[in-house]
C-alpha atoms as a PDB file:
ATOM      1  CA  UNK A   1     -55.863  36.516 -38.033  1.00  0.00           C
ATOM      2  CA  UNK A   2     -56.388  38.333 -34.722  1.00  0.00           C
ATOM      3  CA  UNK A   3     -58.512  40.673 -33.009  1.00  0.00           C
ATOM      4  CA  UNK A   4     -55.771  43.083 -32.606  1.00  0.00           C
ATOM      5  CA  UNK A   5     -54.577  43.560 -36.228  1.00  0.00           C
ATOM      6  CA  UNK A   6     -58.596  43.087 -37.433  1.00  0.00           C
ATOM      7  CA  UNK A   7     -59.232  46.113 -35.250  1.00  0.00           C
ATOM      8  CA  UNK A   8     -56.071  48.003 -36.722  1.00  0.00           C
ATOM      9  CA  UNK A   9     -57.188  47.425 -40.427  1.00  0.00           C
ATOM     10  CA  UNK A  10     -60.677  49.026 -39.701  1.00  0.00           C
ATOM     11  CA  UNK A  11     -59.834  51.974 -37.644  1.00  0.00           C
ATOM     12  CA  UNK A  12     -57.249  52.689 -40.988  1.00  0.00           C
ATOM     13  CA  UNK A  13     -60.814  52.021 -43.191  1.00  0.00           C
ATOM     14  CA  UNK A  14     -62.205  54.571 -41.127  1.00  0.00           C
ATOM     15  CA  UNK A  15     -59.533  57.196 -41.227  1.00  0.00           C
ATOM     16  CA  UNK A  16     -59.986  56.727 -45.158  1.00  0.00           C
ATOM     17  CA  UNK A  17     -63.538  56.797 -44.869  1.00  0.00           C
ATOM     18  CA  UNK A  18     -63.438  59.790 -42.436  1.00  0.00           C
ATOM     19  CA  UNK A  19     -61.151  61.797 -44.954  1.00  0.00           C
ATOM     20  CA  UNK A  20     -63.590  60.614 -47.873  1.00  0.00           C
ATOM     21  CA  UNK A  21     -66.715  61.950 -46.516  1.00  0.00           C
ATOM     22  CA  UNK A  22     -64.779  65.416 -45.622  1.00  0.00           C
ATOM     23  CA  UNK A  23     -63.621  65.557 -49.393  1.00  0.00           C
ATOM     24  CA  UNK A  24     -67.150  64.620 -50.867  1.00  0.00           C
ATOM     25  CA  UNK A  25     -68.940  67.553 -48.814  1.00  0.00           C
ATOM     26  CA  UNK A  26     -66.291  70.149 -49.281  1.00  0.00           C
ATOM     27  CA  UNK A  27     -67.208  69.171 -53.185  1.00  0.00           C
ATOM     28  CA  UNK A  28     -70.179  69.290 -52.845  1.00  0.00           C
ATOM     29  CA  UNK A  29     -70.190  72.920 -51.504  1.00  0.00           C
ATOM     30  CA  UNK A  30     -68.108  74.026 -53.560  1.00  0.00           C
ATOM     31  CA  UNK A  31     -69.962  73.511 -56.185  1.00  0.00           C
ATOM     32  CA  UNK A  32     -72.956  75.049 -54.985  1.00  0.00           C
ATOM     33  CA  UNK A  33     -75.479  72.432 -53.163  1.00  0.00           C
ATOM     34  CA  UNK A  34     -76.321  72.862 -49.592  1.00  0.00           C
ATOM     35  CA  UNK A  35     -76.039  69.723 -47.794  1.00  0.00           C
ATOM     36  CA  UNK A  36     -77.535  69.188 -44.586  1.00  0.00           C
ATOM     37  CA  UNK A  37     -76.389  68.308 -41.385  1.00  0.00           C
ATOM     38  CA  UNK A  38     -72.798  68.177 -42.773  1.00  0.00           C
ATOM     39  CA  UNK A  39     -70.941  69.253 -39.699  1.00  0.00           C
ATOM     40  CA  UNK A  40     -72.407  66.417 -37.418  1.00  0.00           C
ATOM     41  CA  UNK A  41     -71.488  63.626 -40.305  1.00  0.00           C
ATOM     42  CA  UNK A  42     -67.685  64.889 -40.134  1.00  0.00           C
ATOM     43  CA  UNK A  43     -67.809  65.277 -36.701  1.00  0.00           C
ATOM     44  CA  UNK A  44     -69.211  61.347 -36.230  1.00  0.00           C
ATOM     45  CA  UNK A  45     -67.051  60.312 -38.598  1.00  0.00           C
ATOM     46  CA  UNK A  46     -63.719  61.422 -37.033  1.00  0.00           C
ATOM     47  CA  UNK A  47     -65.276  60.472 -33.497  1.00  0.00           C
ATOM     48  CA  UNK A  48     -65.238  56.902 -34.952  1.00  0.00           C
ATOM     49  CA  UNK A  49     -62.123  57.261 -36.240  1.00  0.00           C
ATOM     50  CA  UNK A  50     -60.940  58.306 -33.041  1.00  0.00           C
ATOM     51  CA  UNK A  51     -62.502  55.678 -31.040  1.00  0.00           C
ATOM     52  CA  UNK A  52     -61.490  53.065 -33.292  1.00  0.00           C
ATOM     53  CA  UNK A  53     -57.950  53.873 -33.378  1.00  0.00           C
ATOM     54  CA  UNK A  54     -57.406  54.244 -29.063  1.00  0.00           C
ATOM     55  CA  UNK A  55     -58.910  51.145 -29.250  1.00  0.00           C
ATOM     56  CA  UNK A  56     -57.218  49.205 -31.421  1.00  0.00           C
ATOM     57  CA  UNK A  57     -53.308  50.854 -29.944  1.00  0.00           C
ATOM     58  CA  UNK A  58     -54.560  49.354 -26.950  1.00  0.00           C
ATOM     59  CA  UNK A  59     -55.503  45.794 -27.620  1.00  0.00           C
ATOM     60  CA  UNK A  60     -52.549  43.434 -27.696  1.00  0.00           C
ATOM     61  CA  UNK A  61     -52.582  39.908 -29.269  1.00  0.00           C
ATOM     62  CA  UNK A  62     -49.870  37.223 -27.461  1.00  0.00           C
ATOM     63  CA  UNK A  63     -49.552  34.222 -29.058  1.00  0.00           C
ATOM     64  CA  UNK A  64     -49.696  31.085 -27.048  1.00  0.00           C
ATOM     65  CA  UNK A  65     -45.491  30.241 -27.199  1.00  0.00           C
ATOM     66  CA  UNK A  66     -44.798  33.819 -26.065  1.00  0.00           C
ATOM     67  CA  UNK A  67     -44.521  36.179 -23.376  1.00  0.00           C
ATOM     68  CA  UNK A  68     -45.242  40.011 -23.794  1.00  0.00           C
ATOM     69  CA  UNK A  69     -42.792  42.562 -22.043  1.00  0.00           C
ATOM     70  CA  UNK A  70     -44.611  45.628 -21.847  1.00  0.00           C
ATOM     71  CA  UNK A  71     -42.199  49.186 -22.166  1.00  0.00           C
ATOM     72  CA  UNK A  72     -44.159  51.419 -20.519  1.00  0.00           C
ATOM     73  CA  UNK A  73     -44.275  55.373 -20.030  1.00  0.00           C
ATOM     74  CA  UNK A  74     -46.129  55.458 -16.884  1.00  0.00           C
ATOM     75  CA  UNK A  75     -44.183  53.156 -14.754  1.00  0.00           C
ATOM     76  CA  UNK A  76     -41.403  54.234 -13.051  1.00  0.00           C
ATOM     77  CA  UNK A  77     -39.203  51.114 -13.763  1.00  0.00           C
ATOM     78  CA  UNK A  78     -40.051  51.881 -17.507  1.00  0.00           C
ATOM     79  CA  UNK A  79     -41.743  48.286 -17.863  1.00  0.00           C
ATOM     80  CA  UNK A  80     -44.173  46.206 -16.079  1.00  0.00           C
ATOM     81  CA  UNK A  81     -43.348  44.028 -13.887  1.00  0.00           C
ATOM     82  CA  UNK A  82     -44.817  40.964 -15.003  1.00  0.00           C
ATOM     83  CA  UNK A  83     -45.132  39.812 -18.628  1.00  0.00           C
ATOM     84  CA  UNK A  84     -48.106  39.078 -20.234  1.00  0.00           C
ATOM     85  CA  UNK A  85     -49.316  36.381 -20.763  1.00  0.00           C
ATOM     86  CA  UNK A  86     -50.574  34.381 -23.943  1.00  0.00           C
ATOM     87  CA  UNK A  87     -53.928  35.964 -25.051  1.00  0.00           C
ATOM     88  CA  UNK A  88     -55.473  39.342 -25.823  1.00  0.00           C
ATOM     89  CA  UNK A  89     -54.173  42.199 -23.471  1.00  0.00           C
ATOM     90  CA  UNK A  90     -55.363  45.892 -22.678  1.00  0.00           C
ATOM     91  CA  UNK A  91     -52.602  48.175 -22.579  1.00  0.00           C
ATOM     92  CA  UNK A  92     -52.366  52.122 -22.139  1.00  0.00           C
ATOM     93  CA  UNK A  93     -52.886  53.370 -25.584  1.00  0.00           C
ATOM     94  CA  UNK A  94     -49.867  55.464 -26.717  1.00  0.00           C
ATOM     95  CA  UNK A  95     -48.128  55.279 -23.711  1.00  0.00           C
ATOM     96  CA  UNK A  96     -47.219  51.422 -23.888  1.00  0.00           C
ATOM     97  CA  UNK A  97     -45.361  48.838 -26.440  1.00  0.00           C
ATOM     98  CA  UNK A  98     -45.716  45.029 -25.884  1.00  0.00           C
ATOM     99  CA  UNK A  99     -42.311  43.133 -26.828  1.00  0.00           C
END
């Protein structure tokens, strides 16, 4: 298993977490009990979230037979010039795909 798809599976735990902990306090005031500092546990939890996912749409794993081609939204030609090479690779989050 590699970085890249590691990374993936916990920025989709957080997601789940992050919607989990927005669930449990909107329960919990609905039913009446105050619960402190509620605001700025959503709002780290989604941050993390966040982070995790840029993160992990950016880091590409190339396995040691193959090349990666990256399509890209930012270059003019559409692609990158040259492919990548075997390894783990930064790309532009969202705005590139490796193939």
């Amino acid at each position: 298993m590699n970085i890249a798809n590691l990374l993936a599976g916990i920025a989709s735990f957080s997601w789940i977490l992050a919607i989990g902990v927005v669930v449990f306090i909107v329960v919990q005031s609905s039913r009446g009990k105050s619960i402190r500092n509620a605001s700025t546990v959503i709002i780290i939890a989604v941050a993390l979230a966040i982070v995790l996912s840029v993160v992990s749409s950016g880091l590409v794993f190339i396995n040691p037979q193959e090349r990666g081609v990256v399509i890209s939204a930012v270059s003019s030609k559409g692609y990158r010039e040259p492919a990548l090479t075997p390894g783990l690779r930064w790309i532009i989050p969202f705005a590139e795909s490796v193939v």
